[in-house]
Protein backbone atom coordinates (compact mmCIF):
# COMPACT_ATOMS: atom_id res chain seq x y z
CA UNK A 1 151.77 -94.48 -75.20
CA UNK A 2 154.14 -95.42 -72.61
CA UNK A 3 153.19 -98.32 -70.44
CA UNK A 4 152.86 -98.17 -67.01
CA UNK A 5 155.26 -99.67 -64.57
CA UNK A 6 153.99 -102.46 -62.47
CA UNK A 7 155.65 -101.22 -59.59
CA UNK A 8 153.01 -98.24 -59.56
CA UNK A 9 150.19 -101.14 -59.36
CA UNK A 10 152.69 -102.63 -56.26
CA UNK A 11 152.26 -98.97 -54.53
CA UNK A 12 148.38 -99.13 -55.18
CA UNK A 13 148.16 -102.17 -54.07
CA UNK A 14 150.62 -101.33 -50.94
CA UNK A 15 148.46 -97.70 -50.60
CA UNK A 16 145.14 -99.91 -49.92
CA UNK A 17 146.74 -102.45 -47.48
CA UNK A 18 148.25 -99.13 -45.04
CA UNK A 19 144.84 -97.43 -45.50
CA UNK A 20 142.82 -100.24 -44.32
CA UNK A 21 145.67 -100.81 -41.02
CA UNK A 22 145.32 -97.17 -40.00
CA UNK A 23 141.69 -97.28 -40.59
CA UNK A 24 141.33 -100.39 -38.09
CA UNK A 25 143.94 -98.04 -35.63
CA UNK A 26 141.14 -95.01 -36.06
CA UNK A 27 138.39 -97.28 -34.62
CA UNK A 28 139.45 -96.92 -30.48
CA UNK A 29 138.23 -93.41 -30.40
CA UNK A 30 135.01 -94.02 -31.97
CA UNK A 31 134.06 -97.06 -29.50
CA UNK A 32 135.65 -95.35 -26.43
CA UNK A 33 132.11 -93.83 -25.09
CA UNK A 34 129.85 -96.57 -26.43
CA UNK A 35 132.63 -99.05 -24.60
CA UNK A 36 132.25 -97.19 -20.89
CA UNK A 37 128.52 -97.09 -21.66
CA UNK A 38 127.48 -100.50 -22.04
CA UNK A 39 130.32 -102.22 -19.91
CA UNK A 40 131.19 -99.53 -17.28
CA UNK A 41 134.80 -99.41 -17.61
CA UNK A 42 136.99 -96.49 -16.84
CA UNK A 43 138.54 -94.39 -19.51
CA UNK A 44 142.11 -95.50 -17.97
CA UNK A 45 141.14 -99.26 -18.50
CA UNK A 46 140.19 -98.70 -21.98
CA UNK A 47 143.26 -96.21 -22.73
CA UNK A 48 145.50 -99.50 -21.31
CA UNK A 49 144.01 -101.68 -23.72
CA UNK A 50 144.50 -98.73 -27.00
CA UNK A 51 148.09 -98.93 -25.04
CA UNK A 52 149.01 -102.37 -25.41
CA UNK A 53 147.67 -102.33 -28.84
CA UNK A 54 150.06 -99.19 -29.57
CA UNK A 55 153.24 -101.33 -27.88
CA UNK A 56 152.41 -104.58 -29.48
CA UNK A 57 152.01 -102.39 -33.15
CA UNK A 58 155.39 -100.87 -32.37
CA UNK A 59 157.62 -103.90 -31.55
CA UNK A 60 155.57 -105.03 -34.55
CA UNK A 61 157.19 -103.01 -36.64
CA UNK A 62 160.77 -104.03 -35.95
CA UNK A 63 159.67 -107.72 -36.09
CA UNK A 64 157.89 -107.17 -39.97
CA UNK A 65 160.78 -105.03 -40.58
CA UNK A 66 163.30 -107.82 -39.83
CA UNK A 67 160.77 -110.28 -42.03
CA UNK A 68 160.15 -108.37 -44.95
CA UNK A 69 163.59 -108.39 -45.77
CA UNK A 70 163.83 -111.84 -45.33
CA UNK A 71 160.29 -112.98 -46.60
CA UNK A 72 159.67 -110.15 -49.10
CA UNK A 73 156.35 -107.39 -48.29
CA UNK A 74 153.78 -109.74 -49.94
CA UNK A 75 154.49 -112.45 -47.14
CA UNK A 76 153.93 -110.28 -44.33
CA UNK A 77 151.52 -107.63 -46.01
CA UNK A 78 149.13 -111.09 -46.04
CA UNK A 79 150.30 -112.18 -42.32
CA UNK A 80 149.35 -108.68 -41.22
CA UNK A 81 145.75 -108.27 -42.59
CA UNK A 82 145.03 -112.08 -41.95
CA UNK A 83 146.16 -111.06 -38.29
CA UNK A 84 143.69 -108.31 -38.47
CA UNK A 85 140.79 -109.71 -39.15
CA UNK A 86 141.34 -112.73 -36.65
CA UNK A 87 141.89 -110.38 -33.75
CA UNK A 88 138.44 -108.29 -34.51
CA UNK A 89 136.68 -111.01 -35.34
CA UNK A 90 135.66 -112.45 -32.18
CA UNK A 91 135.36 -108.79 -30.18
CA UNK A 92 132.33 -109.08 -31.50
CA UNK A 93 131.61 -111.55 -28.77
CA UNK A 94 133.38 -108.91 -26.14
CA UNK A 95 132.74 -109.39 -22.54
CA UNK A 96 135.41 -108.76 -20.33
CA UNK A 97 137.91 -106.57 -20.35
CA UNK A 98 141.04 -108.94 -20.54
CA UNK A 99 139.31 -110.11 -24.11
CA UNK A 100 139.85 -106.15 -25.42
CA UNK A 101 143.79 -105.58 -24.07
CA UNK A 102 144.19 -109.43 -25.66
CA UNK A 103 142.28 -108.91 -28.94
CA UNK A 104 142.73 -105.54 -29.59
CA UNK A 105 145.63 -105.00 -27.67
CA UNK A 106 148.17 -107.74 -28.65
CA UNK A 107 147.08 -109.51 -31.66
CA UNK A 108 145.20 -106.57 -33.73
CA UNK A 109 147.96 -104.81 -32.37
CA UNK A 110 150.81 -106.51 -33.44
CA UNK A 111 148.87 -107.44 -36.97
CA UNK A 112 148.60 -103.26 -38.07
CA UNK A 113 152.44 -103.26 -37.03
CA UNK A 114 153.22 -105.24 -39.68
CA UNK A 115 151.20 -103.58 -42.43
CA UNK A 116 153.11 -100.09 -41.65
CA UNK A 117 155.10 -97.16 -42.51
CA UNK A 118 157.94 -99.44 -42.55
CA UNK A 119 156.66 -101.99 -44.95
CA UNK A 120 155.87 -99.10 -47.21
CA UNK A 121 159.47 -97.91 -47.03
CA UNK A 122 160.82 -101.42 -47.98
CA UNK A 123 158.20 -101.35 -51.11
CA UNK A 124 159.52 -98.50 -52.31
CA UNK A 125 163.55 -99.11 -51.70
CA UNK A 126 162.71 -101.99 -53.53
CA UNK A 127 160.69 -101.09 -56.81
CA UNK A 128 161.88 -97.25 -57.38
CA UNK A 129 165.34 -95.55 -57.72
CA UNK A 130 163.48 -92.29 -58.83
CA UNK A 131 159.99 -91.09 -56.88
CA UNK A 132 161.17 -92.88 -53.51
CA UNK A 133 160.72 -89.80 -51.28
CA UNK A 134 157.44 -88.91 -53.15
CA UNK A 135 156.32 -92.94 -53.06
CA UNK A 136 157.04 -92.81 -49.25
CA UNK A 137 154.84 -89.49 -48.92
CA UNK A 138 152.45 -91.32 -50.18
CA UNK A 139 152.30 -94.41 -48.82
CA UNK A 140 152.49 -91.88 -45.08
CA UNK A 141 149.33 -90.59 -46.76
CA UNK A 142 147.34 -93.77 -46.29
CA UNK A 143 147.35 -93.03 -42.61
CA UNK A 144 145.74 -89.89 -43.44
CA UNK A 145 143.25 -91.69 -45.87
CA UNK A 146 142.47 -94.52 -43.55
CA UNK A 147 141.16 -91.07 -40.87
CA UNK A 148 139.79 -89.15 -43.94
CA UNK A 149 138.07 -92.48 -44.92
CA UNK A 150 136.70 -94.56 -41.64
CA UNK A 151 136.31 -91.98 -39.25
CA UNK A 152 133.37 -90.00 -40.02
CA UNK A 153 131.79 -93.10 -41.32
CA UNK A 154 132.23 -94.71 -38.36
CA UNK A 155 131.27 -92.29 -36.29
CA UNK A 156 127.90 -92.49 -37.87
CA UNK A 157 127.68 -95.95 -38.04
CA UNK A 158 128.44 -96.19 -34.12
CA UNK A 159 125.84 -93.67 -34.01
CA UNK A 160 122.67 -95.31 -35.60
CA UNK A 161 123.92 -99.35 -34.92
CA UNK A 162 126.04 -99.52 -32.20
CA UNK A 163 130.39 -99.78 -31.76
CA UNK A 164 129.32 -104.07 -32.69
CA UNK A 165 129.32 -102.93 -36.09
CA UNK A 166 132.32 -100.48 -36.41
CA UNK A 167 134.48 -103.95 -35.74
CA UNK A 168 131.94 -105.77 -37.38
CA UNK A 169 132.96 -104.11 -40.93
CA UNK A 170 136.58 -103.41 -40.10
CA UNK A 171 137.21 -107.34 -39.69
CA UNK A 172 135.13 -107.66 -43.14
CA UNK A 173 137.62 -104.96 -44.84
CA UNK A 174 140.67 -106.55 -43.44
CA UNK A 175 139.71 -110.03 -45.08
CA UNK A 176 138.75 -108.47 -48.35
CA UNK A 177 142.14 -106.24 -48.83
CA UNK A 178 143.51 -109.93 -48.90
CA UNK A 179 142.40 -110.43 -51.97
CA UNK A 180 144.31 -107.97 -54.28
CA UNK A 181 146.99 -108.53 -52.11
CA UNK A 182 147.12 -112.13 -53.47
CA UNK A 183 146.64 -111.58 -56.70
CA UNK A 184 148.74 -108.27 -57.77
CA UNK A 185 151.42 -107.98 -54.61
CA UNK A 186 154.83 -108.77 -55.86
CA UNK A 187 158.21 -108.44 -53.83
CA UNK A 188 160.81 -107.17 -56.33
CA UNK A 189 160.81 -106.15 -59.60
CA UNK A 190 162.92 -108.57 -60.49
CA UNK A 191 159.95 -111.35 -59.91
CA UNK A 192 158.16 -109.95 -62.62
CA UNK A 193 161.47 -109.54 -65.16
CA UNK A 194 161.69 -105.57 -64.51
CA UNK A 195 164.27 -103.46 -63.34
CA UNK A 196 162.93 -100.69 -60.91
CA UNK A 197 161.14 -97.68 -61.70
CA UNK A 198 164.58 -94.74 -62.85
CA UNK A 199 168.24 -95.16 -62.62
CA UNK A 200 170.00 -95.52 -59.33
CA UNK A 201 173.00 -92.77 -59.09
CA UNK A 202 176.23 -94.21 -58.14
CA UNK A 203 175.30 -92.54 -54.97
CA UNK A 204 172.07 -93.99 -54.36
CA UNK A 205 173.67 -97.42 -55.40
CA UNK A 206 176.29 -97.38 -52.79
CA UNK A 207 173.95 -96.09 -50.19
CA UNK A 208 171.21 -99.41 -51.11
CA UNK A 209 174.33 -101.75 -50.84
CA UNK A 210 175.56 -100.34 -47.55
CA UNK A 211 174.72 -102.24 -44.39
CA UNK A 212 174.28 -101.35 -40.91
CA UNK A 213 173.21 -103.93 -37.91
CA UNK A 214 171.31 -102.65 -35.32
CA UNK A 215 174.34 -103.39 -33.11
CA UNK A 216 176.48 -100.88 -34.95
CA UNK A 217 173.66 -98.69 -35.02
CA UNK A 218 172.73 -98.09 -31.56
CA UNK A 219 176.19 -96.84 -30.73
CA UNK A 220 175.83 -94.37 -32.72
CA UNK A 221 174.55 -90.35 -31.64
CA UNK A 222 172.10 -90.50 -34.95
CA UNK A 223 170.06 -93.47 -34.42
CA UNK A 224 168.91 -92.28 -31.17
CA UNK A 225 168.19 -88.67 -32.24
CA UNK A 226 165.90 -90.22 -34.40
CA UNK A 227 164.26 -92.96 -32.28
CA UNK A 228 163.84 -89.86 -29.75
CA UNK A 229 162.31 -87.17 -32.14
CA UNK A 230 159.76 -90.15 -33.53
CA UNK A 231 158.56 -91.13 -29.52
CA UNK A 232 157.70 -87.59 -29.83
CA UNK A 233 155.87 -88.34 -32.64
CA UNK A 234 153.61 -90.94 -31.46
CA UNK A 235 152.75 -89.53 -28.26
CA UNK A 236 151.68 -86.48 -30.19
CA UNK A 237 149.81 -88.71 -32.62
CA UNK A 238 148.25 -91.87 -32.48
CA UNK A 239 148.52 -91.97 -28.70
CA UNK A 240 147.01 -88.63 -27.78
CA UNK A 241 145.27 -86.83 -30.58
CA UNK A 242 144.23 -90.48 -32.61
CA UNK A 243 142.46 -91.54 -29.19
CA UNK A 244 141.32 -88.88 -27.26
CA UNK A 245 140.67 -85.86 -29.57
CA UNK A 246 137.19 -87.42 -30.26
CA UNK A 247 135.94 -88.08 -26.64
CA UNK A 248 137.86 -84.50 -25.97
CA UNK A 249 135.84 -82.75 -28.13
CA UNK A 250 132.48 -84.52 -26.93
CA UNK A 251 133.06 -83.37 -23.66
CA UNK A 252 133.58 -79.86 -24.62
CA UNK A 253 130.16 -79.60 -26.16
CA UNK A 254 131.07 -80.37 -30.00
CA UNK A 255 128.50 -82.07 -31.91
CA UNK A 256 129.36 -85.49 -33.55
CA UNK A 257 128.65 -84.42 -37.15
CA UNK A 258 130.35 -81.27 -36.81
CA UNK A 259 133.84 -83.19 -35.36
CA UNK A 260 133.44 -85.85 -38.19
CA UNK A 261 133.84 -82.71 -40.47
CA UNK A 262 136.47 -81.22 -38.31
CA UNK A 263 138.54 -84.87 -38.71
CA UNK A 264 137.57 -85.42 -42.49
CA UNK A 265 139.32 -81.67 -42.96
CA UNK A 266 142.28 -82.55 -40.58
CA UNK A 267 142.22 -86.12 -43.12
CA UNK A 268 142.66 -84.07 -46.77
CA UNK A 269 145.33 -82.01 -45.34
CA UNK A 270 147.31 -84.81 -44.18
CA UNK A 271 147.38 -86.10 -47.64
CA UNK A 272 148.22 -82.81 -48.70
CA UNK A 273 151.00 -82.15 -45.92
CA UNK A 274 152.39 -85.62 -46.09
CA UNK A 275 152.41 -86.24 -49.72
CA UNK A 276 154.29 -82.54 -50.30
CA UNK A 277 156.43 -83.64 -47.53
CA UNK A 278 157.91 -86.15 -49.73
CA UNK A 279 158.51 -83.95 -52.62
CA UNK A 280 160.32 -82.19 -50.48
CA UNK A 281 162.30 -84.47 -48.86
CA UNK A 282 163.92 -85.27 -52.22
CA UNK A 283 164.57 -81.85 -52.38
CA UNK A 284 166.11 -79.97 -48.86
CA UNK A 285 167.69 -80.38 -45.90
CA UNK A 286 165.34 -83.37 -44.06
CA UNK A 287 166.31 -82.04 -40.45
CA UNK A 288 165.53 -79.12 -41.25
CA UNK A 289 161.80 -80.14 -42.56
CA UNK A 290 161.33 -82.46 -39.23
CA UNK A 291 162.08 -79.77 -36.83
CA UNK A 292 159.56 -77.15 -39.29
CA UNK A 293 156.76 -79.79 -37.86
CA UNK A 294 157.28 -80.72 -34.94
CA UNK A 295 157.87 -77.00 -34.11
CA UNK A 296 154.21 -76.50 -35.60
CA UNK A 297 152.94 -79.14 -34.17
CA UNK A 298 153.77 -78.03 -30.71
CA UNK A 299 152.02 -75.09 -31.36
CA UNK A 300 148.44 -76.17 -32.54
CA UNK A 301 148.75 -78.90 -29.49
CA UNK A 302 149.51 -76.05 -27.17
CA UNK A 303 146.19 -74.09 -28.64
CA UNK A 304 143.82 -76.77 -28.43
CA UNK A 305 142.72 -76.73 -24.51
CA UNK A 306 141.93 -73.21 -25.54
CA UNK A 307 139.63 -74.31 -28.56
CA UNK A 308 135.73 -73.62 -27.68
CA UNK A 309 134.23 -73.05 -31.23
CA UNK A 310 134.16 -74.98 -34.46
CA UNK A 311 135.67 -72.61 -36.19
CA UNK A 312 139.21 -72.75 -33.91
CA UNK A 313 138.72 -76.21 -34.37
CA UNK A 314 138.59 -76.09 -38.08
CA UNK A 315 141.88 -74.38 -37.93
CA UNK A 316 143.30 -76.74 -35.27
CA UNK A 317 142.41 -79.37 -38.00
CA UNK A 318 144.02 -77.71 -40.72
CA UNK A 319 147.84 -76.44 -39.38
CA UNK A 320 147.47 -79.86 -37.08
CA UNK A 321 146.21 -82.06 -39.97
CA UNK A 322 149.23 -80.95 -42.78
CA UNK A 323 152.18 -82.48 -40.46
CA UNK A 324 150.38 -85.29 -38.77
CA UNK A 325 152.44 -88.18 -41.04
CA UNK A 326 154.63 -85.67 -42.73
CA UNK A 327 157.27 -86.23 -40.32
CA UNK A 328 157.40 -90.23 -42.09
CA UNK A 329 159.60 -88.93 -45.52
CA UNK A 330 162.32 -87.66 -43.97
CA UNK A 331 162.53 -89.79 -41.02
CA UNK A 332 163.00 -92.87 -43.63
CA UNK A 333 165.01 -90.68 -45.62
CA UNK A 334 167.55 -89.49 -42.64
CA UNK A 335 167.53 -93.16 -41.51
CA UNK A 336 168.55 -94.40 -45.13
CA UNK A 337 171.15 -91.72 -45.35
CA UNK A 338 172.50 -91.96 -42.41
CA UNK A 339 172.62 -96.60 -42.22
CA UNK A 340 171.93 -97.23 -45.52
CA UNK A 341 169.13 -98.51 -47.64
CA UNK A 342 169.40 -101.82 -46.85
CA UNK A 343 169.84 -101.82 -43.29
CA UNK A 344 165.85 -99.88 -43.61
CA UNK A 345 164.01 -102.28 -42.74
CA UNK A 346 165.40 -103.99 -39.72
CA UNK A 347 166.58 -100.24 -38.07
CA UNK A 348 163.70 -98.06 -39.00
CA UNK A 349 161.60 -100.94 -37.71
CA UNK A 350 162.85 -100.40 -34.19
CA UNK A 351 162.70 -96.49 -35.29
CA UNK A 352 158.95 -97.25 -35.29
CA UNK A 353 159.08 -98.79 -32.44
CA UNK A 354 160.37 -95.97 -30.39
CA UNK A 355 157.52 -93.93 -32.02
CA UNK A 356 154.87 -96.62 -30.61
CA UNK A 357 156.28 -96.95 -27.33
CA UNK A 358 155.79 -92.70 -27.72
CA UNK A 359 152.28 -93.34 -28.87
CA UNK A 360 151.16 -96.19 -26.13
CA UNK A 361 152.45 -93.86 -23.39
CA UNK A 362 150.20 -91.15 -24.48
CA UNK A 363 147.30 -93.25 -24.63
CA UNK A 364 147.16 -94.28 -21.54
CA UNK A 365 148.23 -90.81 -20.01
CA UNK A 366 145.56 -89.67 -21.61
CA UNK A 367 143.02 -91.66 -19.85
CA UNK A 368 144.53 -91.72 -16.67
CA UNK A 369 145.18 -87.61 -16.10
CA UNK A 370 141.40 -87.50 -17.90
CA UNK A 371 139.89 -89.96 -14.91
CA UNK A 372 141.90 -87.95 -12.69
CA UNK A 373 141.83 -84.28 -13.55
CA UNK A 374 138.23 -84.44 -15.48
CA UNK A 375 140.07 -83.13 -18.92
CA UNK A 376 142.92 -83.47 -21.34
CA UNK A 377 144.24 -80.37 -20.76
CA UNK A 378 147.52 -80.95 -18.74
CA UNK A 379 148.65 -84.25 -21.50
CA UNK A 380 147.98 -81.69 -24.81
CA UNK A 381 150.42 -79.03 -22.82
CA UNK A 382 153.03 -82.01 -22.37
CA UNK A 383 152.40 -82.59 -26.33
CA UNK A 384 153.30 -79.28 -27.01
CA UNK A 385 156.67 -78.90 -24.91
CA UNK A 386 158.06 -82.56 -25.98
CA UNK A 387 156.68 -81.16 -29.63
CA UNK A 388 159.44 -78.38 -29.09
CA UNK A 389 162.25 -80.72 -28.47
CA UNK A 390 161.76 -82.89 -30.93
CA UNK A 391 162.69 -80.04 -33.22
CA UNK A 392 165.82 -79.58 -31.18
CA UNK A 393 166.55 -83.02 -31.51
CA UNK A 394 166.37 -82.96 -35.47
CA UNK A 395 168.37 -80.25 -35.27
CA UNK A 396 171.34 -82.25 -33.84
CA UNK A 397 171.32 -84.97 -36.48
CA UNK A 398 174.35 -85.11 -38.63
CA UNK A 399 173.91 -84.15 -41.66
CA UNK A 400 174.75 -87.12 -44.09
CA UNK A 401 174.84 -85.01 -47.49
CA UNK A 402 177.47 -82.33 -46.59
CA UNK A 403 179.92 -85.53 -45.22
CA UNK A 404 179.26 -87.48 -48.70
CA UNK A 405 180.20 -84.27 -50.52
CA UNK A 406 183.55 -83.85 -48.43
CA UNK A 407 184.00 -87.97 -49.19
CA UNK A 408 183.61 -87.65 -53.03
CA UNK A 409 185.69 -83.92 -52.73
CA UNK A 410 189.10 -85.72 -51.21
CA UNK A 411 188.63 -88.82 -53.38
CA UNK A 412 188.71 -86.58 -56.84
CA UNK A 413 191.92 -84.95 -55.65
């Protein structure tokens, strides 16, 4: 029997750390209503603080990017969680507002931006020559998890003992992913006498070695295709849909248990959508995949002010659920191509970034046209037109495999 790879354990291990960060990321629109209850704030003022929390996670991501290639994942995967659970930690005390854009908003926020997409792209660069696109879909499928997971459990725990306990036992899981992080994380392969999981190609082996600096990279037409198409992204994701679908649907006469369902549904088939998404990645043309969901994308955001009955939102959940983090494969992959592997950390960091600054703008939109208009209706339109550009955008980046083919064609002449 063939023994199993440690660097599988490394993506478990990795696959737990990412769940529990977006699962700590799901709690804002589970606490939103219970929040304006018991303090009286405005749905703006707690948007700003989801906002700050969404900008402080995004230049997060550039800063553990930059660190995890210095320091190595198991460094900041433990600086991330320990972050965490030290910002919810004392919300439980919450009293004023400033404590919730501080807490939540800078130093949960810039704790989850560290234990990210982009870590999980370093893991696997690191630990697998073979599987990479599939160990990326996966690791993108932890975000999908974490909703699957948390949401409808928290939902119910907010339910029957109040939004003290949804941070009360997200600070608790945050401390305890520590643990296996200590014991079973390991950087490279290399620290545990291994080589990494298949053979690299003398392709993929000059495409790892190559570097680009994020001076270089920013002049070129690429880099900001892709920052643009992934602010798209997060202002049709985590900013909009990850904080105001719930207290959308509440105030459109959905029932809480029937929404959890709704969210558990649009949960599996992100796993689904993001985990085929990198099988396929390995397999066609990754502009063409990104501008496939964004296109559909646009379209279930453009249905859902129209959505009145569960079973339109069941739908919603499915076509919306199967591309939520399936635009993450070939985003790293594109970025890889296009910089180089080793460059991924540092300039799909600030990638991220953009797709945070996308996501924090959205959140706060969201509350503001809601406290001004009384509904959602006029930010899930926006969703839906930026959702069509973004698949222009894709469109327009280079494509990397056809110039590598006309490199290798002139050098064997």
């Amino acid at each position: 029997m063939k023994k199993l790879h440690y660097g599988w354990i490394v993506v478990m291990v990795t696959f737990v750390a990412l769940l529990v960060s977006a699962g700590v990321r799901t709690a804002p629109s589970v606490i939103i209503k219970p929040l304006e209850a018991d303090f009286g704030w405005t749905r703006a003022s707690i948007s700003l603080a989801v906002a700050v929390s969404l900008f402080a996670f995004g230049f997060g991501a550039p800063l553990g990017g930059t660190l995890v290639d210095r320091f190595g994942p198991r460094r900041i995967m433990l600086t991330g969680l320990t972050l965490i659970a030290l910002g919810l930690a004392p919300l439980l005390a919450l009293q004023d507002l400033w404590q919730l854009h501080l807490l939540w908003g800078l130093v949960v926020g810039v704790g989850t931006g560290m234990v990210t997409n982009v870590l999980g792209a370093t893991v696997a660069l690191r630990w697998f020559n073979q599987y990479r696109g599939m160990v990326v879909g996966i690791f993108g499928a932890a975000s999908a998890a974490g909703q699957l997971i948390f949401v409808p459990a928290l939902i119910a725990l907010v339910t029957t003992a109040g939004w003290q306990s949804v941070i009360a036992l997200m600070a608790f899981i945050a401390a305890a992913t520590l643990i296996p992080v200590v014991i079973f994380m390991r950087n490279r392969p290399q620290d545990m006498g291994l080589e990494a999981v298949g053979k690299a190609t003398t392709v993929s082996a000059a495409t790892d070695a190559r570097v680009t600096t994020l001076r270089e990279a920013i002049k070129t037409r690429d880099f900001w295709l892709l920052a643009a198409s992934f602010f798209v992204c997060g202002y049709t994701t985590n900013g909009l849909i990850g904080t105001h679908l719930l207290p959308h649907t509440l105030e459109h006469g959905f029932v809480e248990a029937d929404i959890s369902w709704a969210l558990a549904i649009m949960g599996v088939m992100n796993i689904v959508g993001t985990t085929a998404s990198g099988w396929l990645s390995d397999r066609f043309d990754n502009r063409k995949l990104l501008a496939t969901y964004y296109g559909f994308r646009a379209l279930s955001l453009a249905a859902l002010p129209f959505i009145l009955e569960m079973q339109g939102m069941f739908l919603f959940a499915i076509v919306y659920g199967l591309d939520w983090v399936a635009t993450v494969p070939p985003t790293v992959n594109l970025t890889a191509q296009r910089f180089g592997r080793a460059s991924l950390g540092t300039l799909y960091g600030w990638i991220f970034c953009s797709h945070m600054i996308g996501a924090g703008i959205a959140s706060y939109a969201g509350g503001f046209f809601r406290d001004a208009l009384g509904d959602y209706h006029l930010i899930f339109i926006s969703a839906a037109v930026l959702g069509l550009v973004a698949s222009g955008l894709a469109l327009g980046i280079g494509d990397v495999r056809k110039k590598k083919q006309a490199q290798s064609q002139l050098a064997s002449v």
